[in-house]
C-alpha atoms as a PDB file:
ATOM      1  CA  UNK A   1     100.156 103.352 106.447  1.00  0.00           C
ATOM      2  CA  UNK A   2      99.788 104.232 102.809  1.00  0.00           C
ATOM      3  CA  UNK A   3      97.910 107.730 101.874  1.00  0.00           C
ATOM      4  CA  UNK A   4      94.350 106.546 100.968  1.00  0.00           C
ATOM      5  CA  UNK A   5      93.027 109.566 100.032  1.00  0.00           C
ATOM      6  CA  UNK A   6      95.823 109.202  97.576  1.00  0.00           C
ATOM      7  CA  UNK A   7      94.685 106.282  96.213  1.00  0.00           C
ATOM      8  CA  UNK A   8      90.853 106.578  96.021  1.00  0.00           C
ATOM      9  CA  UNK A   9      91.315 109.653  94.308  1.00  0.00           C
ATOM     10  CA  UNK A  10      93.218 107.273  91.844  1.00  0.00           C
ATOM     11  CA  UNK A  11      90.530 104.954  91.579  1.00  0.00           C
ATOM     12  CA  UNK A  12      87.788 107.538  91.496  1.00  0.00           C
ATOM     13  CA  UNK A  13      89.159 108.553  88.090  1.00  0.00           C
ATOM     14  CA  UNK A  14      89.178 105.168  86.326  1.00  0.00           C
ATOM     15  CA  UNK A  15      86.235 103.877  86.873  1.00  0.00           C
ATOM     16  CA  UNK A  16      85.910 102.015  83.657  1.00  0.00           C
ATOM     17  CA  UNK A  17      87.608  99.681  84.625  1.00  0.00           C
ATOM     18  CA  UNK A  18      84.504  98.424  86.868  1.00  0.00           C
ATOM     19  CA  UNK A  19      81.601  97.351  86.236  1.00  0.00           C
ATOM     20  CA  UNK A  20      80.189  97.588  89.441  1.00  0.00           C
ATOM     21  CA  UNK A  21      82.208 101.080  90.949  1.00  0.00           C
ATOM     22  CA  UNK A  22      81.722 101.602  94.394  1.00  0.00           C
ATOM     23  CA  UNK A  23      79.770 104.115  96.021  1.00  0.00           C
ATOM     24  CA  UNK A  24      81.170 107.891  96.642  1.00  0.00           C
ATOM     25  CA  UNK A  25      80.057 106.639 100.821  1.00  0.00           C
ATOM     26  CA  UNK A  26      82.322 103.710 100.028  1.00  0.00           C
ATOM     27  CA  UNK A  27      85.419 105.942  98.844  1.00  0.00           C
ATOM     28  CA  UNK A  28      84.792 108.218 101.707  1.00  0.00           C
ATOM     29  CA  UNK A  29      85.102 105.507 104.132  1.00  0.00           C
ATOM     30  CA  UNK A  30      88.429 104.111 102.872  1.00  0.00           C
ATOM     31  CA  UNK A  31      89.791 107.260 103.296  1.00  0.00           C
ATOM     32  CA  UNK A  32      88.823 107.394 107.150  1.00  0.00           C
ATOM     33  CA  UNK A  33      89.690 104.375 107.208  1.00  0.00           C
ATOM     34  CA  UNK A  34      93.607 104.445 105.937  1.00  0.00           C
ATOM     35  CA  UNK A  35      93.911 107.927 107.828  1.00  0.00           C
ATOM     36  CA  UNK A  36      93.149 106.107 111.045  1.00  0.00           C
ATOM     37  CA  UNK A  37      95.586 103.581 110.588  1.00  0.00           C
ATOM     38  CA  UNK A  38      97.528 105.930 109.110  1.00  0.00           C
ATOM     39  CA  UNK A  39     100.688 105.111 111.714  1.00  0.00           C
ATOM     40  CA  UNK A  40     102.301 101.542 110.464  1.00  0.00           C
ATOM     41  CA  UNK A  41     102.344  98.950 113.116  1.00  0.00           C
ATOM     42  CA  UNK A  42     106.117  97.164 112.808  1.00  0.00           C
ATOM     43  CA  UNK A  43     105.227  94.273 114.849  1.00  0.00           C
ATOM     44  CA  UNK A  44     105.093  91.643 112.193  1.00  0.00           C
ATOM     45  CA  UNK A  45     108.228  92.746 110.736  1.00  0.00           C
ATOM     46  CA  UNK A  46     110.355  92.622 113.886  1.00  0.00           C
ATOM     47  CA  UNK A  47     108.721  89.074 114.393  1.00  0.00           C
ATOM     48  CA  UNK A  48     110.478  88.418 111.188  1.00  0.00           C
ATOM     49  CA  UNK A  49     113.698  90.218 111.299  1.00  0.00           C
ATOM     50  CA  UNK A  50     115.866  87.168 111.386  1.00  0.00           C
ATOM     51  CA  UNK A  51     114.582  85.755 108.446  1.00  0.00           C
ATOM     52  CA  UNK A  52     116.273  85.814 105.261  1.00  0.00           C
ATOM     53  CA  UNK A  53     114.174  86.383 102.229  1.00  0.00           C
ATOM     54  CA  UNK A  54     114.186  84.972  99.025  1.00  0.00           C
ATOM     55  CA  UNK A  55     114.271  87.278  95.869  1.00  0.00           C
ATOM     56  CA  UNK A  56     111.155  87.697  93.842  1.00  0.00           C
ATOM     57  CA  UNK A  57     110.477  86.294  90.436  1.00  0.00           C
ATOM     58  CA  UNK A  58     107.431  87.540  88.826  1.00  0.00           C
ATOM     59  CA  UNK A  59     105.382  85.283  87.548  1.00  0.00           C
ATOM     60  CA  UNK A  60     101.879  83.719  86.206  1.00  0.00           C
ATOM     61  CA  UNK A  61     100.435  81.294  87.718  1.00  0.00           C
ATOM     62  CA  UNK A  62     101.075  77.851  85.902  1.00  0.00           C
ATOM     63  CA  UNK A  63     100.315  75.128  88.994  1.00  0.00           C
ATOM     64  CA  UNK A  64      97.497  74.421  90.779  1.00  0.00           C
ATOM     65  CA  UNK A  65      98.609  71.515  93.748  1.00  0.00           C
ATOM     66  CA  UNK A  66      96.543  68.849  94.534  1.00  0.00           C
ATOM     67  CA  UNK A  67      93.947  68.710  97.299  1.00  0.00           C
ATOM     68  CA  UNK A  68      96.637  66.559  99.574  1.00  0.00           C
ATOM     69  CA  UNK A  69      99.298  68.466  98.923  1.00  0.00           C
ATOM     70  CA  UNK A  70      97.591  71.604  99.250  1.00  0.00           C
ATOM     71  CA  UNK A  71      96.395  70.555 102.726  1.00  0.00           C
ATOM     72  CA  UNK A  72     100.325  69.459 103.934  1.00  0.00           C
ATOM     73  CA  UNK A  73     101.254  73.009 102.770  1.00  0.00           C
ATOM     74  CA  UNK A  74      98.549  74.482 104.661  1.00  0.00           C
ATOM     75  CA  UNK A  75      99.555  72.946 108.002  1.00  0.00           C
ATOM     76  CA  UNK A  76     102.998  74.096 107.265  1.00  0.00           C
ATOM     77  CA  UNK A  77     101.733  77.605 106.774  1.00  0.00           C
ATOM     78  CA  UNK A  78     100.080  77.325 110.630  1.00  0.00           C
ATOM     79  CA  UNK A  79     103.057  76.176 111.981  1.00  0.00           C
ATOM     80  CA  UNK A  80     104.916  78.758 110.958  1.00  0.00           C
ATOM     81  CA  UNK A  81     102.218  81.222 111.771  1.00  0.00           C
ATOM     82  CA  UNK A  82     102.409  79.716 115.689  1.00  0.00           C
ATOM     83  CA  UNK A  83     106.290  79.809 115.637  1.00  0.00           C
ATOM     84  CA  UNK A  84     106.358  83.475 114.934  1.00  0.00           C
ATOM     85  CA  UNK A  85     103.437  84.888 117.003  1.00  0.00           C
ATOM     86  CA  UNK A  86     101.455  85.651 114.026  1.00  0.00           C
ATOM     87  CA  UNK A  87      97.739  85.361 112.864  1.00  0.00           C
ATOM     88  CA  UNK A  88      95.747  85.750 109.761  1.00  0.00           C
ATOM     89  CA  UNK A  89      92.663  88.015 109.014  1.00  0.00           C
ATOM     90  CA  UNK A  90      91.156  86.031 106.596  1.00  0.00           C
ATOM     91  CA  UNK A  91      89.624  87.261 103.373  1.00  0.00           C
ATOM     92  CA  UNK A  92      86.974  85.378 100.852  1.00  0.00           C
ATOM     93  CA  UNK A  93      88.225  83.063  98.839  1.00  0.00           C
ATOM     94  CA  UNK A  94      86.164  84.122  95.741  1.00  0.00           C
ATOM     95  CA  UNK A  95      89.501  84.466  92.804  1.00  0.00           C
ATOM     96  CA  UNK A  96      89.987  87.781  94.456  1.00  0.00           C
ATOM     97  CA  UNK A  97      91.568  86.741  97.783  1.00  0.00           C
ATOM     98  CA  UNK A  98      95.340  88.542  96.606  1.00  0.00           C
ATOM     99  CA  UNK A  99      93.501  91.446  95.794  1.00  0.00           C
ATOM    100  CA  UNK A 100      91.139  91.364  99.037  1.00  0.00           C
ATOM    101  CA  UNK A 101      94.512  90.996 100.966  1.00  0.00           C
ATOM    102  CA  UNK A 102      96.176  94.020  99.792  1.00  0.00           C
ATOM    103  CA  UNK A 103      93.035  95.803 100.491  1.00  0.00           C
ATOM    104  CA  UNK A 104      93.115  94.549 103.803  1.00  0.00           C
ATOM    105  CA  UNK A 105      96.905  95.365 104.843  1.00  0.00           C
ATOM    106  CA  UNK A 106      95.515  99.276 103.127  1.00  0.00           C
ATOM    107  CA  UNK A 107      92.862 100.192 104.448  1.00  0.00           C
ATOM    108  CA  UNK A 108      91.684  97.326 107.548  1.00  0.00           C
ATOM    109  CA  UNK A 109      88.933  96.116 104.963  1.00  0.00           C
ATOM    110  CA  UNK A 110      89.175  94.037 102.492  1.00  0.00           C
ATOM    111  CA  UNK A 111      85.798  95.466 101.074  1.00  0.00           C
ATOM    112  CA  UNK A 112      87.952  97.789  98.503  1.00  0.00           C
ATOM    113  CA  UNK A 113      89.689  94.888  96.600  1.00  0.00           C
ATOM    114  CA  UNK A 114      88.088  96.156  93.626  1.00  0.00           C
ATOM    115  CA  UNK A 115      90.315  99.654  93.737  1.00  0.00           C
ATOM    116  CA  UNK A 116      93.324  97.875  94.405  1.00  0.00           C
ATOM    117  CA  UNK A 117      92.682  95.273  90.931  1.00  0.00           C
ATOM    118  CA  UNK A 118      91.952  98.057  89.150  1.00  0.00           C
ATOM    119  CA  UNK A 119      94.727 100.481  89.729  1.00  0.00           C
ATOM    120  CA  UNK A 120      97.014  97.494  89.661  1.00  0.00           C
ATOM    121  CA  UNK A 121      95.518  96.526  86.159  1.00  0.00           C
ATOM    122  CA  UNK A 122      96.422  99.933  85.379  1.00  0.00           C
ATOM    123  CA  UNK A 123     100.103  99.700  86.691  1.00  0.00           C
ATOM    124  CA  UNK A 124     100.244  96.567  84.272  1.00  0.00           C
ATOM    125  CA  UNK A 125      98.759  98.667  81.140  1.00  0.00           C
ATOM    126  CA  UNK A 126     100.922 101.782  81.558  1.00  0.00           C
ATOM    127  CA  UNK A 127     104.218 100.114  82.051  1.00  0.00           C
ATOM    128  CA  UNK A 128     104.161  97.633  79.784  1.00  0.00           C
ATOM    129  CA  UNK A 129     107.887  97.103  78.914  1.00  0.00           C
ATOM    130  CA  UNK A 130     108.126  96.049  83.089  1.00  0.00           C
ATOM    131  CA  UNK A 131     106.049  92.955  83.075  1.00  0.00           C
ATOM    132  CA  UNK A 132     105.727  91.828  79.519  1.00  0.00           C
ATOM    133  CA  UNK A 133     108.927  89.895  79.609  1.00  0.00           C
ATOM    134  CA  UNK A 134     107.344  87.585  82.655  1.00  0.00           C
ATOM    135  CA  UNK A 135     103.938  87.031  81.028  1.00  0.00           C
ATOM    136  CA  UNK A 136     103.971  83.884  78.256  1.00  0.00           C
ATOM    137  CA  UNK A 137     100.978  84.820  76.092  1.00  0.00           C
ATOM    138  CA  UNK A 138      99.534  87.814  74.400  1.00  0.00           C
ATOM    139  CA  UNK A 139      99.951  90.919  76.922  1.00  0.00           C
ATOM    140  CA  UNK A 140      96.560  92.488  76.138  1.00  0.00           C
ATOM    141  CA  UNK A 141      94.866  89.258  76.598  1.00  0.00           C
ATOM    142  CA  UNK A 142      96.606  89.130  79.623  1.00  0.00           C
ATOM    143  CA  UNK A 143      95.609  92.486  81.067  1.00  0.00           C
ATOM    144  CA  UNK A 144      92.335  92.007  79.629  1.00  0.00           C
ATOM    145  CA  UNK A 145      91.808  89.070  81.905  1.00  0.00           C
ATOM    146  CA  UNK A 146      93.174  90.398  84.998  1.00  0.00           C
ATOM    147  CA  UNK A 147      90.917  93.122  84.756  1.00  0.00           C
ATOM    148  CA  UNK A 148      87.838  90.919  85.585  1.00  0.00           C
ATOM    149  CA  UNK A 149      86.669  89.856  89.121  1.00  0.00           C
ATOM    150  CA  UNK A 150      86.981  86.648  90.303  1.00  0.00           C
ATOM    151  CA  UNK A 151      90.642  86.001  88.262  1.00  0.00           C
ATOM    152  CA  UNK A 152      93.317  85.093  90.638  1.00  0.00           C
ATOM    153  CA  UNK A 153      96.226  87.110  91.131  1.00  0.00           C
ATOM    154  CA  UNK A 154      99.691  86.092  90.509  1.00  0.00           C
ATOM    155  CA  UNK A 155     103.340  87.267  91.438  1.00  0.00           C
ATOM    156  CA  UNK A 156     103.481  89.256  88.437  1.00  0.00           C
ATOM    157  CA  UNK A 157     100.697  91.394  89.961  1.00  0.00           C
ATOM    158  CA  UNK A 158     102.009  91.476  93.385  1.00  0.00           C
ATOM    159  CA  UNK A 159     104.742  93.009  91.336  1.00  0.00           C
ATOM    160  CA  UNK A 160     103.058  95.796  89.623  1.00  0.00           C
ATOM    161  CA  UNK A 161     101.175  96.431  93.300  1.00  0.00           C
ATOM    162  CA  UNK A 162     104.438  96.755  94.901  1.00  0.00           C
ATOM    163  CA  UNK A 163     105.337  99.289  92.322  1.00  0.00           C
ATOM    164  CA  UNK A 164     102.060 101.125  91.808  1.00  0.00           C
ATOM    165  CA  UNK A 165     101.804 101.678  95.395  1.00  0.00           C
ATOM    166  CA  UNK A 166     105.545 102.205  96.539  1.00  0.00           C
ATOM    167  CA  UNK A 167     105.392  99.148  98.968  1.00  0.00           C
ATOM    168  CA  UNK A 168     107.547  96.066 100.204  1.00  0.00           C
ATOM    169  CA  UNK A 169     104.949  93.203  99.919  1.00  0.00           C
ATOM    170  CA  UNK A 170     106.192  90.542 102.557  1.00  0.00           C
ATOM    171  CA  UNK A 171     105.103  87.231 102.010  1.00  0.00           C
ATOM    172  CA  UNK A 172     105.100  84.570 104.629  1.00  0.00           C
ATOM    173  CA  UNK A 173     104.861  80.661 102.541  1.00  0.00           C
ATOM    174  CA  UNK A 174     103.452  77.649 103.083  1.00  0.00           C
ATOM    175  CA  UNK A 175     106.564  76.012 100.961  1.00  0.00           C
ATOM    176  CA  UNK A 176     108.491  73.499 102.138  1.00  0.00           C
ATOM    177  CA  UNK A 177     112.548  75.445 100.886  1.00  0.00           C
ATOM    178  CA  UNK A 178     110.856  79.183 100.680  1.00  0.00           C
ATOM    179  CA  UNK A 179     109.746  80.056 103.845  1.00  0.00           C
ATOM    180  CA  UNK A 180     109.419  84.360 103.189  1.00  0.00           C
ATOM    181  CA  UNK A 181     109.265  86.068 100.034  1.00  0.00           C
ATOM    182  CA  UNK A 182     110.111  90.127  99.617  1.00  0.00           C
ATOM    183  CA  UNK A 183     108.770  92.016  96.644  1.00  0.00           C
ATOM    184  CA  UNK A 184     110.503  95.512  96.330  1.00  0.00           C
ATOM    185  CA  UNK A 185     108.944  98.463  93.950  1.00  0.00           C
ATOM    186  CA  UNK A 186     111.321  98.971  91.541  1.00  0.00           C
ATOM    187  CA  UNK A 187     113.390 102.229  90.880  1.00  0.00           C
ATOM    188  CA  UNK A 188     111.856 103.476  94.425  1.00  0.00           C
ATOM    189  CA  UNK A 189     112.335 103.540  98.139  1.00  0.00           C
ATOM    190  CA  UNK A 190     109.310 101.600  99.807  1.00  0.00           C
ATOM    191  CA  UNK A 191     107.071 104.076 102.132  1.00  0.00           C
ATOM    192  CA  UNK A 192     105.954 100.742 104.033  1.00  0.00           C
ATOM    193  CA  UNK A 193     105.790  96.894 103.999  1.00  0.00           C
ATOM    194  CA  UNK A 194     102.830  95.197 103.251  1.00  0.00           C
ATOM    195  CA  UNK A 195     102.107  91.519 105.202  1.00  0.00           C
ATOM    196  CA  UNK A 196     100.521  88.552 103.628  1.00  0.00           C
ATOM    197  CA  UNK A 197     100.077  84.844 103.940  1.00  0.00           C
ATOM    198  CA  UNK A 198     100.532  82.876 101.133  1.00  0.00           C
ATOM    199  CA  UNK A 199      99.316  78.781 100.834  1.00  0.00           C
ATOM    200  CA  UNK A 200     100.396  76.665  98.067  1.00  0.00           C
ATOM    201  CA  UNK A 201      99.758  79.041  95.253  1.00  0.00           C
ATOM    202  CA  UNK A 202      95.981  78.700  96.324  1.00  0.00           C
ATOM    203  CA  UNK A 203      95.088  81.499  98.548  1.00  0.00           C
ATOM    204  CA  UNK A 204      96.084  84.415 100.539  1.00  0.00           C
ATOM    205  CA  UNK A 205      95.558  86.281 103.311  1.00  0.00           C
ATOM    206  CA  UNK A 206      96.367  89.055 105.689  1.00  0.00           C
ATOM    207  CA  UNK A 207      99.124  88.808 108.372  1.00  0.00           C
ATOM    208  CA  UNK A 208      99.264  90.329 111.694  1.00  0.00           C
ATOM    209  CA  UNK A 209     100.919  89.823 115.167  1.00  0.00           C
ATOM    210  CA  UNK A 210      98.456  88.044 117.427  1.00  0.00           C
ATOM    211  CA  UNK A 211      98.452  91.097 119.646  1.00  0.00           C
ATOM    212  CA  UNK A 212      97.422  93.803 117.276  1.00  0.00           C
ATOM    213  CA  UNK A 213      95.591  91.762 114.682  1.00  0.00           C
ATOM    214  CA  UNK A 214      91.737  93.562 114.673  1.00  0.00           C
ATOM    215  CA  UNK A 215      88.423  91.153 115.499  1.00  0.00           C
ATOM    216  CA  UNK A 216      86.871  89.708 113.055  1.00  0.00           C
ATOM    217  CA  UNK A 217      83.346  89.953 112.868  1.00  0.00           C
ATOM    218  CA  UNK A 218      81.860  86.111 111.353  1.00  0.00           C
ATOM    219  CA  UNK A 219      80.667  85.953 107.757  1.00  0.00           C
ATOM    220  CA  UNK A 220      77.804  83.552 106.586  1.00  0.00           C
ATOM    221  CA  UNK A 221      77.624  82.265 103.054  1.00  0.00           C
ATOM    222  CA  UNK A 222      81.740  82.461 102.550  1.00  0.00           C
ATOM    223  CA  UNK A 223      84.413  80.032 101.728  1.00  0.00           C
ATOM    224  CA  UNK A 224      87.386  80.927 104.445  1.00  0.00           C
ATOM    225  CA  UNK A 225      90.330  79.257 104.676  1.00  0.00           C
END
């Protein structure tokens, strides 16, 4: 599992970047939290081992599918999800379901989604000259945007997360020809993989073997997929 305390102590120093920062109880907990998982569980990724993944293009998110095809994609998704032994922990779907994810697969909560946007935002800002090239509009604008809650990730983020972090992001698809998706950090050996559902470029989630996936306490008040 990746160092938290790392990471928070990241976070702790940019906290411009928020509006809202989180409480010093709130940083203290994420680091319990990520050095109690701090031992990465391989059982999704021997579940997996046979398949072949497709190379990752970073990009921005241009298409939205509609509600119909959305839903076939969705039962695709669960299919594959029953084929494999493998569950979801599902985050809000709120814009910031990529980002509550990650946080998720880091630290068992998904409660520190706005760390993981902003360090990511940073990643995007400080290494310019890696990501420009994928993003079709003005590059400030666009890291101006994906700095605010509530915008929706893209693969050009999942990108600069795989590289700010040192982490293989594994992504398990709901499309029909793409069925798992590997996102390497660049000029770096990964410290660990990363697990996610994705459906129909509309939401993600968190992916886990049935038999080590942790119980999910029910939420009022919040769209779930």
């Amino acid at each position: 599992m990746w160092n938290g305390a790392q990471h928070m102590g990241e976070s702790s120093t940019s906290s411009s970047w928020s509006s809202h920062p989180d409480t010093e109880d709130d940083r203290m907990i994420a680091v319990m939290l990520s050095e109690e998982y701090s031992k990465l569980d391989g059982a999704v990724a021997r579940r997996l081992s046979g398949l072949a993944p497709v190379p990752h293009i970073p990009q921005i998110n241009s298409y939205i599918p509609s509600i119909n095809a959305a839903s076939l994609d969705h039962q695709r998704l669960l299919e594959r999800l029953q084929v494999y032994g493998l569950c979801e922990v599902k985050v809000t779907g709120d814009g910031n379901c990529q980002f509550r994810a990650l946080s998720d697969q880091m630290y068992r909560s998904s409660k520190y989604h706005k760390h993981i946007r902003k360090d990511i935002v940073k990643q995007l800002k400080d290494n310019r000259n890696l990501y420009e090239g994928y993003v079709p509009m003005k590059y400030k604008k666009y890291c101006k945007k994906m700095a605010k809650s509530g915008e929706w990730g893209d693969h050009v983020t999942l990108q600069a997360a795989s590289d700010k972090f040192g982490v293989k992001i594994c992504l398990l698809t709901s499309f029909r020809d793409t069925c798992f998706i590997e996102i390497m950090p660049q000029g770096q050996a990964p410290k660990y993989e990363l697990w996610l559902s994705f459906w129909s470029e509309v939401h993600y989630n968190s992916l886990y073997a049935i038999q080590g996936a942790p119980v999910q306490k029910p939420k009022k008040k919040h769209w779930l997929f």
